[in-house]
C-alpha atoms as a PDB file:
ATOM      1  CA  UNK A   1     -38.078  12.479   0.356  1.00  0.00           C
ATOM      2  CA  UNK A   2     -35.973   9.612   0.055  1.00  0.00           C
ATOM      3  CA  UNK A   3     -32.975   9.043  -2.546  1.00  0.00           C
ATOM      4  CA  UNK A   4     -32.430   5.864  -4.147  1.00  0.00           C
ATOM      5  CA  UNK A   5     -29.413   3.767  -3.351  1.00  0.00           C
ATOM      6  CA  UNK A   6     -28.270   3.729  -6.850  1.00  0.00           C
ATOM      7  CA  UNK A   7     -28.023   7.697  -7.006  1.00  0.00           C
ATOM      8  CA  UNK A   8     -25.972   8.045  -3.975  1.00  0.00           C
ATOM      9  CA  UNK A   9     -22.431   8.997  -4.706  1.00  0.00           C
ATOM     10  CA  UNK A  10     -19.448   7.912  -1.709  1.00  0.00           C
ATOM     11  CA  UNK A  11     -17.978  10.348   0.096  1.00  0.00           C
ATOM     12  CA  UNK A  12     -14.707   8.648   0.069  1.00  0.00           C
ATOM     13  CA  UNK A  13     -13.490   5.509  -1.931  1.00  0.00           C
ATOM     14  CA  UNK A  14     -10.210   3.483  -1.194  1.00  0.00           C
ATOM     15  CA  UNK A  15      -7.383   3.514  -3.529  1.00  0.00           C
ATOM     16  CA  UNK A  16      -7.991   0.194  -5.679  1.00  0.00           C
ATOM     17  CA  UNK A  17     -11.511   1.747  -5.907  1.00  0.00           C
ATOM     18  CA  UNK A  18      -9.581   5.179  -7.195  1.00  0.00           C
ATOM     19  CA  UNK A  19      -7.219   2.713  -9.419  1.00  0.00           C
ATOM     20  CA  UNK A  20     -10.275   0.919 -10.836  1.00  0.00           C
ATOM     21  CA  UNK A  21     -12.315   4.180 -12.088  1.00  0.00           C
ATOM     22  CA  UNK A  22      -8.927   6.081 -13.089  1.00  0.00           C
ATOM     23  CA  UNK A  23      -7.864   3.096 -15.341  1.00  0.00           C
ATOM     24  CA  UNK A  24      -4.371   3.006 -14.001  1.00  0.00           C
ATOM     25  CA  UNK A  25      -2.554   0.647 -11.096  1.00  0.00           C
ATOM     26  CA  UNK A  26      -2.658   1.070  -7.820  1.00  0.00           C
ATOM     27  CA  UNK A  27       0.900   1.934  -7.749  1.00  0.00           C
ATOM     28  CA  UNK A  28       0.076   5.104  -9.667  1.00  0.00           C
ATOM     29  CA  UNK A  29      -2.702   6.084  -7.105  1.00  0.00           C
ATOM     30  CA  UNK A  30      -0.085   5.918  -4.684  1.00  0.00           C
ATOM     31  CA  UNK A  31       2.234   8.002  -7.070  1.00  0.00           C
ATOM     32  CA  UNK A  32      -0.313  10.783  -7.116  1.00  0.00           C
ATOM     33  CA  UNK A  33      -0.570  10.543  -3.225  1.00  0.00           C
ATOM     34  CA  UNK A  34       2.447  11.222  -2.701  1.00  0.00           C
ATOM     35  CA  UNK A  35       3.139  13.927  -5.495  1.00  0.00           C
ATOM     36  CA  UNK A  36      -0.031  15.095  -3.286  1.00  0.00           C
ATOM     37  CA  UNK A  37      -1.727  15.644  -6.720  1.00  0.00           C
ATOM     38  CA  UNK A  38      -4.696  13.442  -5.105  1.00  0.00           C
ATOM     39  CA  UNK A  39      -5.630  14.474  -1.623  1.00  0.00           C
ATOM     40  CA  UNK A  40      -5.839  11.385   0.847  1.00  0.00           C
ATOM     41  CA  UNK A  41      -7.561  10.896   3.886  1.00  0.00           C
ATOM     42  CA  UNK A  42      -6.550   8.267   6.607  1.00  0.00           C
ATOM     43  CA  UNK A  43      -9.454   6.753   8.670  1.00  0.00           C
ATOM     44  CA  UNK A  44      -7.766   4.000  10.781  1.00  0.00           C
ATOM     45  CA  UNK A  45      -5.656   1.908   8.798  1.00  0.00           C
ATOM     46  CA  UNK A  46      -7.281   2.582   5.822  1.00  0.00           C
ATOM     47  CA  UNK A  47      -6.416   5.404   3.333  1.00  0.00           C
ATOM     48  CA  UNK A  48      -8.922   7.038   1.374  1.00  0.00           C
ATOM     49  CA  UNK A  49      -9.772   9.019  -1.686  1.00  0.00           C
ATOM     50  CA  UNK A  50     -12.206  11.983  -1.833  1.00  0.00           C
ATOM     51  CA  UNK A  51     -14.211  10.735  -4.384  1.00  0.00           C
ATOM     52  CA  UNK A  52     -14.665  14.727  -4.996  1.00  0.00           C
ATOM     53  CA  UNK A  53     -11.326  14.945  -5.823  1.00  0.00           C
ATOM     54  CA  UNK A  54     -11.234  11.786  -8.105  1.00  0.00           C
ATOM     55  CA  UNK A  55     -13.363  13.577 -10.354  1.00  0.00           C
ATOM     56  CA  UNK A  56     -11.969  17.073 -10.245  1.00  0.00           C
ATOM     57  CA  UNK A  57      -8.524  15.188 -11.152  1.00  0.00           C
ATOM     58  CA  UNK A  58      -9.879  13.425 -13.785  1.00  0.00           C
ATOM     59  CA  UNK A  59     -11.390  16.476 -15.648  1.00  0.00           C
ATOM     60  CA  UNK A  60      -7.659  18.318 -14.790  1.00  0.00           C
ATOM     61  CA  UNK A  61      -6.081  19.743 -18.185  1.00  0.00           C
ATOM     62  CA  UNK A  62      -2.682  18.262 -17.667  1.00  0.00           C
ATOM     63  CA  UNK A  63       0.431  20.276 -19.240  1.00  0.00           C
ATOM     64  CA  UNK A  64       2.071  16.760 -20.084  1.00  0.00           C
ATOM     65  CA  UNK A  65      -1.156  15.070 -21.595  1.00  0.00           C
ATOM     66  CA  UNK A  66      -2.009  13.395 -18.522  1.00  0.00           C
ATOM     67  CA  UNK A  67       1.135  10.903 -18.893  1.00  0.00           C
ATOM     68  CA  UNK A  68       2.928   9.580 -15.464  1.00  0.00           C
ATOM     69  CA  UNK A  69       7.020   9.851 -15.467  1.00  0.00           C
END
């Protein structure tokens, strides 16, 4: 059985990619990286996003309302 390429979720997505579907700036991607409130992977050079984790922070009840300091 074979999926179709529209269905097919990434594994891992780079952090404009993260910035883009978050609705925020890259320098707040970067924030949560390193308040290690979005796991990162690095493959190379490049740093990545579990696109798992994307989601799972999105739907995150946040104590402050979801606001950056």
């Amino acid at each position: 059985m074979r999926n179709d390429d529209a269905s097919i979720q990434p594994l891992l997505i780079s952090k404009k990619q993260a910035a883009d579907a978050l609705g925020v700036c890259l320098r707040t991607v970067e924030y949560l990286i390193a308040a290690k409130r979005l796991p990162m992977r690095k493959l190379g050079r490049r740093t990545l996003i579990p696109y798992r984790a994307l989601i799972e922070f999105a739907r995150h009840d946040h104590p402050n309302g979801g606001e950056m300091r």
